[in-house]
N, C-alpha and C. Protein backbone atom coordinates (compact mmCIF):
# COMPACT_ATOMS: atom_id res chain seq x y z
N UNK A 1 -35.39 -16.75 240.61
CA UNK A 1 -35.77 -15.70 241.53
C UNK A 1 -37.28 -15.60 241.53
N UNK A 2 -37.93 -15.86 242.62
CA UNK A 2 -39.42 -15.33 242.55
C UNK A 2 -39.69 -14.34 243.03
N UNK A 3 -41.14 -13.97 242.36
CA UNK A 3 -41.69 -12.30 242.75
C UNK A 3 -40.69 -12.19 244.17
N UNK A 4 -41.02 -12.18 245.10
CA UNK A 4 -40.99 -12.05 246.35
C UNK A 4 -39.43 -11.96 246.73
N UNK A 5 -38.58 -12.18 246.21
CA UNK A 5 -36.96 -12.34 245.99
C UNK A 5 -35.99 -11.48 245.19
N UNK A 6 -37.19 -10.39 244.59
CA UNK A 6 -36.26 -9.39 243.84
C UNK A 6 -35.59 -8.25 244.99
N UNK A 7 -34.65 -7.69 244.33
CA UNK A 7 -33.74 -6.92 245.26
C UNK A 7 -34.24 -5.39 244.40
N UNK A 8 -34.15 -4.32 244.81
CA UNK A 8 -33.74 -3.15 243.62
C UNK A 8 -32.58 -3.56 242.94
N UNK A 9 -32.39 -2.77 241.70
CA UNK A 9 -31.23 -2.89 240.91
C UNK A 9 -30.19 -2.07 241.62
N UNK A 10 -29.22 -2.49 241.46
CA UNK A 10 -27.58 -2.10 241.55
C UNK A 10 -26.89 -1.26 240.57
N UNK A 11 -26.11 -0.13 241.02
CA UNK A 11 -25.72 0.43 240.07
C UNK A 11 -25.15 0.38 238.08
N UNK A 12 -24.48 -0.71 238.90
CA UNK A 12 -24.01 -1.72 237.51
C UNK A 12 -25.21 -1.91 236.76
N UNK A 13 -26.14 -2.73 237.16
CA UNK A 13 -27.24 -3.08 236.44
C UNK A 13 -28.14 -1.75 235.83
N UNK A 14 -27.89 -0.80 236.37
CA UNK A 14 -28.67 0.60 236.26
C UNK A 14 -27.99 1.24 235.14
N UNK A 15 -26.85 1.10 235.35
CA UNK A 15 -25.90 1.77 233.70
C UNK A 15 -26.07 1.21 232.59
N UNK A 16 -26.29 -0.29 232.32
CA UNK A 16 -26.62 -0.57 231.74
C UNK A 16 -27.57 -0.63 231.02
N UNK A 17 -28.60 -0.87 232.09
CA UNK A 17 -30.04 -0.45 231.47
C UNK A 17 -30.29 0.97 230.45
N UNK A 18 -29.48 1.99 231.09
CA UNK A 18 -29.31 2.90 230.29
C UNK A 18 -28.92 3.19 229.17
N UNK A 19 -27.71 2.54 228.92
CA UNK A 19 -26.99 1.99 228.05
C UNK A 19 -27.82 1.59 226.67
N UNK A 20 -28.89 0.44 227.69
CA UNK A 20 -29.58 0.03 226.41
C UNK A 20 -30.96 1.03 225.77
N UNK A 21 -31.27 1.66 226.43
CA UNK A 21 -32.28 2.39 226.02
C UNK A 21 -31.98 2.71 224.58
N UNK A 22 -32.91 2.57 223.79
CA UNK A 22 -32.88 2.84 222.11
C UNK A 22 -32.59 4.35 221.95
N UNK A 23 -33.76 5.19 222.50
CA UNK A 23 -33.60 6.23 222.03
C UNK A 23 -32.52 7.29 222.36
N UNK A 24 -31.57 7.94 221.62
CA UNK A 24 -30.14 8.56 221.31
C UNK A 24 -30.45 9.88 221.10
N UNK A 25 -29.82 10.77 221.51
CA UNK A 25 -29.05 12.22 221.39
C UNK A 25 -29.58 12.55 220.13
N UNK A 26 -30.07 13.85 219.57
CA UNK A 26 -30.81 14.56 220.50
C UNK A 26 -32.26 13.87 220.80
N UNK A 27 -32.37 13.19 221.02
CA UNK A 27 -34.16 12.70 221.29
C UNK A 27 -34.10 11.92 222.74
N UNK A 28 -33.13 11.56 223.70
CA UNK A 28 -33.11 10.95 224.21
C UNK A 28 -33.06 11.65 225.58
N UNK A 29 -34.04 11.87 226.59
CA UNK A 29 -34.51 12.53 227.68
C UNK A 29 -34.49 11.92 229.12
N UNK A 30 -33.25 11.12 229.28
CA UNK A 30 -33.19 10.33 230.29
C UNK A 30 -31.35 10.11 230.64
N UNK A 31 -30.94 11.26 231.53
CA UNK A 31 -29.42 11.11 231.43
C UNK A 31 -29.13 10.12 232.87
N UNK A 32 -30.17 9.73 233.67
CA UNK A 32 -29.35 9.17 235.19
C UNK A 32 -31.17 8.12 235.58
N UNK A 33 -30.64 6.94 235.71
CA UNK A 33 -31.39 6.02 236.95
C UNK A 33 -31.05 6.41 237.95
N UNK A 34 -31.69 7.02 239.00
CA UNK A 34 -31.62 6.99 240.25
C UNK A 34 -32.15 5.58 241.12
N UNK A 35 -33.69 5.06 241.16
CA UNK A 35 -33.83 3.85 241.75
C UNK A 35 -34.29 3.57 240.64
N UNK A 36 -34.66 2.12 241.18
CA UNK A 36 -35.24 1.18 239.94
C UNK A 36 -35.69 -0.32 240.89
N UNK A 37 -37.09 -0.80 241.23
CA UNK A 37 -36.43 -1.59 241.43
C UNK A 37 -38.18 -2.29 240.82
N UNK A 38 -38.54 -3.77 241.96
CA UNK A 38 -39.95 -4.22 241.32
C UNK A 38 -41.01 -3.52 240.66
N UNK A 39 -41.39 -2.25 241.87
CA UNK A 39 -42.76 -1.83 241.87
C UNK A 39 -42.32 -0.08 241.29
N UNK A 40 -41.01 0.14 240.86
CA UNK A 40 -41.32 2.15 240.81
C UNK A 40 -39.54 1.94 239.92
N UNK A 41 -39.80 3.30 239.47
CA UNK A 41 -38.54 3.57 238.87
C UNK A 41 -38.55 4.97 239.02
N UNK A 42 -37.39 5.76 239.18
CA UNK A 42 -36.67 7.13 239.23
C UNK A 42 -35.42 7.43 238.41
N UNK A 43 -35.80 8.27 237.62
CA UNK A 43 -35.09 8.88 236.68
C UNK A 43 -34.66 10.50 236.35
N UNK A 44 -33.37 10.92 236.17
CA UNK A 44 -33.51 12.24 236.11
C UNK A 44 -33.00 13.22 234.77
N UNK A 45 -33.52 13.96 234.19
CA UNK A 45 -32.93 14.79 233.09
C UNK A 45 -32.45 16.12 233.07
N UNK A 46 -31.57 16.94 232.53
CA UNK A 46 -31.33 18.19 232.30
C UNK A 46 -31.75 18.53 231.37
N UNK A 47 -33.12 19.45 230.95
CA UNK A 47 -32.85 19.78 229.94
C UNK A 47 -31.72 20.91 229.18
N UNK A 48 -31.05 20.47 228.56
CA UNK A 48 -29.94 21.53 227.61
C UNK A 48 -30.39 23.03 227.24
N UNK A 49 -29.75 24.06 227.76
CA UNK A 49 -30.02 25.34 226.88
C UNK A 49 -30.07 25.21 225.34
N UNK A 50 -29.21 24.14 225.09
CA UNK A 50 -28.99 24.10 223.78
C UNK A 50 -30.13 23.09 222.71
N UNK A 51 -31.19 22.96 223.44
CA UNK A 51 -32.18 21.57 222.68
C UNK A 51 -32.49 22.53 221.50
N UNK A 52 -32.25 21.05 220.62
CA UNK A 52 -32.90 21.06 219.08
C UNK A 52 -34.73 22.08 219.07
N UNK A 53 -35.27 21.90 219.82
CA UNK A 53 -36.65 22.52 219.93
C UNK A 53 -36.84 23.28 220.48
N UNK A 54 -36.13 24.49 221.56
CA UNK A 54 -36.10 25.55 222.03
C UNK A 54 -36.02 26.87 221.13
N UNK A 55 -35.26 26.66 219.35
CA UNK A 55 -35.77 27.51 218.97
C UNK A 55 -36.41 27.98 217.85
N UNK A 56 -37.85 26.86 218.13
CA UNK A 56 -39.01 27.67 217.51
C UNK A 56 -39.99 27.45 218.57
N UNK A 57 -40.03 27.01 219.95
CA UNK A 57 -41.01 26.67 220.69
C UNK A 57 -40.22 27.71 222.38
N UNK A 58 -40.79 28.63 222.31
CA UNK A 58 -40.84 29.55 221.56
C UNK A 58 -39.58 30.47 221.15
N UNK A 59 -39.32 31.35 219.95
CA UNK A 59 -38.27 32.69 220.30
C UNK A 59 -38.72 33.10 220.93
N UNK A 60 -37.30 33.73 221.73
CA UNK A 60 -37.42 34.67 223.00
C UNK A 60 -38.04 34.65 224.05
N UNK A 61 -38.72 33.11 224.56
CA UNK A 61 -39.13 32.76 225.34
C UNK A 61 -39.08 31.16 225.48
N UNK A 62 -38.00 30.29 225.40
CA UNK A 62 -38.05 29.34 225.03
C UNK A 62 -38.71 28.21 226.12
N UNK A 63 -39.76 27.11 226.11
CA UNK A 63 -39.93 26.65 226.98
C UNK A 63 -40.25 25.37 226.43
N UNK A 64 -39.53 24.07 226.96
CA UNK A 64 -40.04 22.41 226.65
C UNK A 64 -41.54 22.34 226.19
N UNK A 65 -41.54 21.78 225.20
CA UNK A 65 -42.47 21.57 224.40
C UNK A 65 -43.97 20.27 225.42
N UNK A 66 -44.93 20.38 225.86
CA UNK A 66 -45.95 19.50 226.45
C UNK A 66 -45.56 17.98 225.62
N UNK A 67 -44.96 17.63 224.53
CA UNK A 67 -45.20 16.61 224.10
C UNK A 67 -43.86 15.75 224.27
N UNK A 68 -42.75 17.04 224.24
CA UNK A 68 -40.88 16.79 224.96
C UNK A 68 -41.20 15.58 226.22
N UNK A 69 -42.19 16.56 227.18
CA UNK A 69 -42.46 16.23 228.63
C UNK A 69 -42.85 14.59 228.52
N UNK A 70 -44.02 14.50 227.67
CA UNK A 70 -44.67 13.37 227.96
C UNK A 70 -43.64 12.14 227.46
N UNK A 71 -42.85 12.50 226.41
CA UNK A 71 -41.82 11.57 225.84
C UNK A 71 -40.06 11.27 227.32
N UNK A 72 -40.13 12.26 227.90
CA UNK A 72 -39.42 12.38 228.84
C UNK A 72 -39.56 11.15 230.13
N UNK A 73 -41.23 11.18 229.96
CA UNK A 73 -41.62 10.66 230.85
C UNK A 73 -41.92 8.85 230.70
N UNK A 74 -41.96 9.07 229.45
CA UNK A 74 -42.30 7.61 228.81
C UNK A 74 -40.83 6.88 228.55
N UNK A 75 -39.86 7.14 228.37
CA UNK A 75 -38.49 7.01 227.94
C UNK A 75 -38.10 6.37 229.27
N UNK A 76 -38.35 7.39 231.14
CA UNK A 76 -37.77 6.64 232.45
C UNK A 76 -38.82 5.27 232.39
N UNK A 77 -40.42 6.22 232.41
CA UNK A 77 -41.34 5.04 232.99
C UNK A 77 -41.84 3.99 232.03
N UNK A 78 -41.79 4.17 231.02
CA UNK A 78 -42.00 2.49 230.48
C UNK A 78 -40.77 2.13 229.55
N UNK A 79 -39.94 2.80 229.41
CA UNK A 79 -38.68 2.30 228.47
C UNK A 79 -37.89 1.44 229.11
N UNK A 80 -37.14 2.49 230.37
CA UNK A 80 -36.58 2.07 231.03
C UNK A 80 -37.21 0.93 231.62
N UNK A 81 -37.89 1.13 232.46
CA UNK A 81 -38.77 0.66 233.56
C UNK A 81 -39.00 -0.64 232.99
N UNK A 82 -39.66 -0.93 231.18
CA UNK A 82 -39.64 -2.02 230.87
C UNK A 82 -38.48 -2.93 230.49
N UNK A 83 -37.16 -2.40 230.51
CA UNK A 83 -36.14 -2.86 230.28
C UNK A 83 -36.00 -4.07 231.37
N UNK A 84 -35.62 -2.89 232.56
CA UNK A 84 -35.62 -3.86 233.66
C UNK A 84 -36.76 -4.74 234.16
N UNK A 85 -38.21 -4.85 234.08
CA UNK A 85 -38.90 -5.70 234.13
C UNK A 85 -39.00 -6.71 233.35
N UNK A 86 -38.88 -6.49 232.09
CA UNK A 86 -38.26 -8.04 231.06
C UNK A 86 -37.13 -8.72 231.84
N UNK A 87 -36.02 -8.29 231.97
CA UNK A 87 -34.61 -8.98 232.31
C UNK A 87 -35.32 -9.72 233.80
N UNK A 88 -36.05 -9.00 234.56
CA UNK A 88 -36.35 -9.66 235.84
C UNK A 88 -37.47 -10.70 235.70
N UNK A 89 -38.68 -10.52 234.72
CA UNK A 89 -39.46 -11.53 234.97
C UNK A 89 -39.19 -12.55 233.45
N UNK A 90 -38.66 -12.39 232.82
CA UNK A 90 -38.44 -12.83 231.29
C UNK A 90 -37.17 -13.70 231.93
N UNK A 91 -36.52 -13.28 232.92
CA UNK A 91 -34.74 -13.80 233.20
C UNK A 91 -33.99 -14.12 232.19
N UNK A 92 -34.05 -12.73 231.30
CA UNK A 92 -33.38 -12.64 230.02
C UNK A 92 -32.10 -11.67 230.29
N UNK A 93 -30.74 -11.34 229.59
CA UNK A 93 -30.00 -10.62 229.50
C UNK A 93 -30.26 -9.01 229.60
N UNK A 94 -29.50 -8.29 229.60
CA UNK A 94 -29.71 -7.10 229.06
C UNK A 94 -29.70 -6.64 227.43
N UNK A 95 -29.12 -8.08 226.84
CA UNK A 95 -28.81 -7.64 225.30
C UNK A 95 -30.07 -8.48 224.61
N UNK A 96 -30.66 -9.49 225.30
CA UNK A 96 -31.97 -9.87 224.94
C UNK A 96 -33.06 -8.68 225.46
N UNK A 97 -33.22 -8.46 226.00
CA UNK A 97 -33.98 -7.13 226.58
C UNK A 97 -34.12 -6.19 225.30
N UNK A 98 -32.63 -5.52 225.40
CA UNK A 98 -32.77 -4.80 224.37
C UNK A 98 -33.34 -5.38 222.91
N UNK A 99 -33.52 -6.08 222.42
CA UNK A 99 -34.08 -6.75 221.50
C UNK A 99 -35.11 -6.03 220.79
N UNK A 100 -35.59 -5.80 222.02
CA UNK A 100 -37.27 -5.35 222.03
C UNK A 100 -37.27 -3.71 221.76
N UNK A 101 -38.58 -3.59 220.66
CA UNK A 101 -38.42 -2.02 220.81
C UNK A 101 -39.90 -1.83 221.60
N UNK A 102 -39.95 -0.41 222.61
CA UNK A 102 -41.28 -0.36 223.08
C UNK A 102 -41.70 0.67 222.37
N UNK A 103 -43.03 0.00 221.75
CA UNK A 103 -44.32 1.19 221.68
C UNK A 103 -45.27 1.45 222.28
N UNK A 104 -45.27 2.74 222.11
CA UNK A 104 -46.18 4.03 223.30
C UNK A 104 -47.54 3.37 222.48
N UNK A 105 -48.37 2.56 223.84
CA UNK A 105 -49.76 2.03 223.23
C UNK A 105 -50.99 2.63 224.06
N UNK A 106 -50.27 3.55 225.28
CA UNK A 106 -51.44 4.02 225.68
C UNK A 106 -51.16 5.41 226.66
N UNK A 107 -52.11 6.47 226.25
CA UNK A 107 -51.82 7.68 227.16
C UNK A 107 -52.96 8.23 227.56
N UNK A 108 -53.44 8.10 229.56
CA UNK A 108 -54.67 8.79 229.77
C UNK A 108 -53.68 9.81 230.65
N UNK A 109 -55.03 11.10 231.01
CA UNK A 109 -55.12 11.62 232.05
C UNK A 109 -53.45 12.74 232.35
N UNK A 110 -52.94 12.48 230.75
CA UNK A 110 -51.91 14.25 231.26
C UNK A 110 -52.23 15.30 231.67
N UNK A 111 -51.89 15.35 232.69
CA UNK A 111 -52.21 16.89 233.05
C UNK A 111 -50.52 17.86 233.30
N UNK A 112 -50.69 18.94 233.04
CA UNK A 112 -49.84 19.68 233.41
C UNK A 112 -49.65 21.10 234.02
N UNK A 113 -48.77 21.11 235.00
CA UNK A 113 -49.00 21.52 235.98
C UNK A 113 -48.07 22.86 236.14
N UNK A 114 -47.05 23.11 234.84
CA UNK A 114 -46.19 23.93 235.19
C UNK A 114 -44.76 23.63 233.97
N UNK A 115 -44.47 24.88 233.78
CA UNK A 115 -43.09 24.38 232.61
C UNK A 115 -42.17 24.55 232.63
N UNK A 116 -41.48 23.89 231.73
CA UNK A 116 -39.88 23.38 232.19
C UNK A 116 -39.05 24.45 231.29
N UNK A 117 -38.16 24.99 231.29
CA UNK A 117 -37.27 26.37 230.82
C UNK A 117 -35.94 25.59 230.74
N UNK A 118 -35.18 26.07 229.36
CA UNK A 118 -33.71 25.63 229.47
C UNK A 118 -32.68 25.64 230.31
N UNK A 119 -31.99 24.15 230.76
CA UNK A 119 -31.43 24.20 231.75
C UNK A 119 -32.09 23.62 233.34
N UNK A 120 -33.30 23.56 233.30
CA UNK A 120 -33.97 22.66 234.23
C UNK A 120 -33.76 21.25 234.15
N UNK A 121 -33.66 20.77 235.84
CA UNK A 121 -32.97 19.46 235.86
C UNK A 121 -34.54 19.13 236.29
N UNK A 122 -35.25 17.44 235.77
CA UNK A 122 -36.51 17.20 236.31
C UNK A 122 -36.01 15.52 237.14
N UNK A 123 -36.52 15.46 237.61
CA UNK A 123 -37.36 14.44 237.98
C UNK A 123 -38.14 13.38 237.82
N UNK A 124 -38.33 11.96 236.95
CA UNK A 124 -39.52 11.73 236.75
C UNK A 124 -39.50 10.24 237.61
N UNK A 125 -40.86 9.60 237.96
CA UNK A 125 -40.94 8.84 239.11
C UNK A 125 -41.87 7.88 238.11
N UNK A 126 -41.80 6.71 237.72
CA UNK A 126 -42.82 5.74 237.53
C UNK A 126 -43.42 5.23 238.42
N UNK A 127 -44.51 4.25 238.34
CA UNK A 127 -45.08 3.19 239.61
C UNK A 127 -45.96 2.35 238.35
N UNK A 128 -45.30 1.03 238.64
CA UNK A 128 -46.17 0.20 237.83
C UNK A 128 -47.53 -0.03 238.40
N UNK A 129 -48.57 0.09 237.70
CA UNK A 129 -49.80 -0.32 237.43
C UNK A 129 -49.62 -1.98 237.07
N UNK A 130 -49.41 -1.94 236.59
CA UNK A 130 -49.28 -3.74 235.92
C UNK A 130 -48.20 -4.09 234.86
N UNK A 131 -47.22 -4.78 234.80
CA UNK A 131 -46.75 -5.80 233.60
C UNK A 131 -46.62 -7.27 233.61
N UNK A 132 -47.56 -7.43 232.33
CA UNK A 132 -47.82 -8.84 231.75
C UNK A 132 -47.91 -9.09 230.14
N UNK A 133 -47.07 -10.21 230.02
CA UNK A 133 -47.18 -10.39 228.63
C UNK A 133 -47.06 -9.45 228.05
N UNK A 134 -45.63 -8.97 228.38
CA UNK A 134 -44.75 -7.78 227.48
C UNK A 134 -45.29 -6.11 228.03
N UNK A 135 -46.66 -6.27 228.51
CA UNK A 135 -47.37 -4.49 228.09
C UNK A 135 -46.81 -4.08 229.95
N UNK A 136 -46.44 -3.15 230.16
CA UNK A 136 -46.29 -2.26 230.93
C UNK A 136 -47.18 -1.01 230.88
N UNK A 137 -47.86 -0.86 231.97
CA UNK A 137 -48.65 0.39 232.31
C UNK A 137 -48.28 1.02 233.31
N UNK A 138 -48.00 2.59 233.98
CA UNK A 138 -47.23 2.88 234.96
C UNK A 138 -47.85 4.40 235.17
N UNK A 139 -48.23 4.81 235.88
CA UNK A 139 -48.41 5.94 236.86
C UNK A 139 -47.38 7.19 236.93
N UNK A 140 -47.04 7.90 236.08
CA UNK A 140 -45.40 8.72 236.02
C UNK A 140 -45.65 10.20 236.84
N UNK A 141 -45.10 10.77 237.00
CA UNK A 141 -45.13 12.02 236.88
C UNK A 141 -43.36 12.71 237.14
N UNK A 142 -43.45 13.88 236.82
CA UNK A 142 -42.64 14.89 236.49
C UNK A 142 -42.47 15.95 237.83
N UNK A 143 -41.24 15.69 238.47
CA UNK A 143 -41.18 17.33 239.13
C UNK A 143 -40.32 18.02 238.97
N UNK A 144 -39.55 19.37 239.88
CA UNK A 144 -38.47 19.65 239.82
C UNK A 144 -38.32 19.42 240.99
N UNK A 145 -36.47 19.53 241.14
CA UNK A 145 -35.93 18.78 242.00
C UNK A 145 -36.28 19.71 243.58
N UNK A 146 -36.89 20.25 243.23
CA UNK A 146 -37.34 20.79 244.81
C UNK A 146 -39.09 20.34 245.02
N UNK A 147 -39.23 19.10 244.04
CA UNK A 147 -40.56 18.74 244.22
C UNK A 147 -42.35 19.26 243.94
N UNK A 148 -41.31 20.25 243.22
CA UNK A 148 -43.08 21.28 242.11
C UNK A 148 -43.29 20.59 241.27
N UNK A 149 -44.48 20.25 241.09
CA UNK A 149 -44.76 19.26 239.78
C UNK A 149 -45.27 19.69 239.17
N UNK A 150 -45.04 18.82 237.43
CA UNK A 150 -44.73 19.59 236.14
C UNK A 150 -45.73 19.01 235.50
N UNK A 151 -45.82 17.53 235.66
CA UNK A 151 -46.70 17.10 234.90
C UNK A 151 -46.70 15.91 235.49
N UNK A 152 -48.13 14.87 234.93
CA UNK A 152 -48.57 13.54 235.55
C UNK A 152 -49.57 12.82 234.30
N UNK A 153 -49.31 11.24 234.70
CA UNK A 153 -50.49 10.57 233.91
C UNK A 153 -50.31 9.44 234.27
N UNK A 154 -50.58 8.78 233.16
CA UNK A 154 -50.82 6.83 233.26
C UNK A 154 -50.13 6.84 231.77
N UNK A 155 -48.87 5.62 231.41
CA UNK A 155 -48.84 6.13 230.05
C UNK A 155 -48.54 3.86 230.48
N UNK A 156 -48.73 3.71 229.04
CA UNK A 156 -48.27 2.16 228.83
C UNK A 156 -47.60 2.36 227.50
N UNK A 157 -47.11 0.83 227.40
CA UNK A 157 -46.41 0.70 226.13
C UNK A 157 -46.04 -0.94 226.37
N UNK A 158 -45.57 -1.72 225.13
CA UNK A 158 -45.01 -2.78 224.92
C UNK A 158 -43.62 -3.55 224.17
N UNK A 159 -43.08 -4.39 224.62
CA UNK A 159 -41.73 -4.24 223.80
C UNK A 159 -42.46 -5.58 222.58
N UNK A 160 -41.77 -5.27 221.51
CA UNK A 160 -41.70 -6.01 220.04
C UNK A 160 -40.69 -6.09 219.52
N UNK A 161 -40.51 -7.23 219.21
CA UNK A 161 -39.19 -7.75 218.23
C UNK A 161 -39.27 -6.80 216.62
N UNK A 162 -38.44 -5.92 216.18
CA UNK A 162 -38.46 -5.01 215.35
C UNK A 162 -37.63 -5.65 213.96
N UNK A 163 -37.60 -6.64 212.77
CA UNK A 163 -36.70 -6.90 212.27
C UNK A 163 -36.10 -5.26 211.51
């Protein structure tokens, strides 16, 4: 398949990808692929009334933690996002894919714009900047589903063989 010949992913291929994502319950901030395909990825979360960190951040006012967000965001746009860009330009499996663990190697320019309360469903949208030779860099941001945005940046990361 060359550049120019990729399709978006297909549902099938989208569950899976999910599937493989490393990070697990409670830490894992990514319940649905919506698109996915060369150049962008869409992803969506609920956060739980019930999260592990709602109660000490804060009592009696509980609200997603700024650092929840940015991990939220890094989990659709370079976890995911790099999942499926290995399998497409690597033309490796999904279980070779998973292989790889990604680390968070780079974060400019968070800003935030507004916060997320238990029980909010978000939004988050990647756009690759560039992947080569493993590193993914991507453009994310955060809304709610009526399109108020929560938060934004540039975050990268890379996958590594973890023995």
């Amino acid at each position: 398949m060359s550049m120019g010949d990729y399709m978006a992913a297909d549902r099938e291929t989208m569950d899976l990808i999910l599937k493989a994502v490393p990070q697990q319950p409670p830490f894992r901030f990514v319940d649905e692929i919506i698109e996915l395909d060369e150049n962008r990825v869409m992803g969506a979360y609920r956060f739980r009334e019930d999260e592990y960190f709602y109660a000490g951040h804060f009592p009696n006012r509980p609200i997603t933690p700024g650092v929840i967000l940015v991990e939220a965001m890094a989990q659709t746009g370079v976890v995911v996002y790099g999942l499926y860009l290995t399998m497409i330009h690597n033309k490796v499996s999904i279980e070779e894919a998973k292989s790889l663990t990604t680390l968070f190697t780079f974060i400019e320019g968070v800003e935030f714009n507004g916060i997320v309360s238990p029980g909010e469903r978000v939004l988050i949208q990647g756009e690759k900047v560039y992947f080569r030779k493993g590193n993914l860099k991507t453009r994310v941001k955060m809304e709610r589903e009526n399109g108020e945005p929560v938060c934004f940046g540039i975050l990268a990361g890379t996958g590594v063989k973890v023995s």
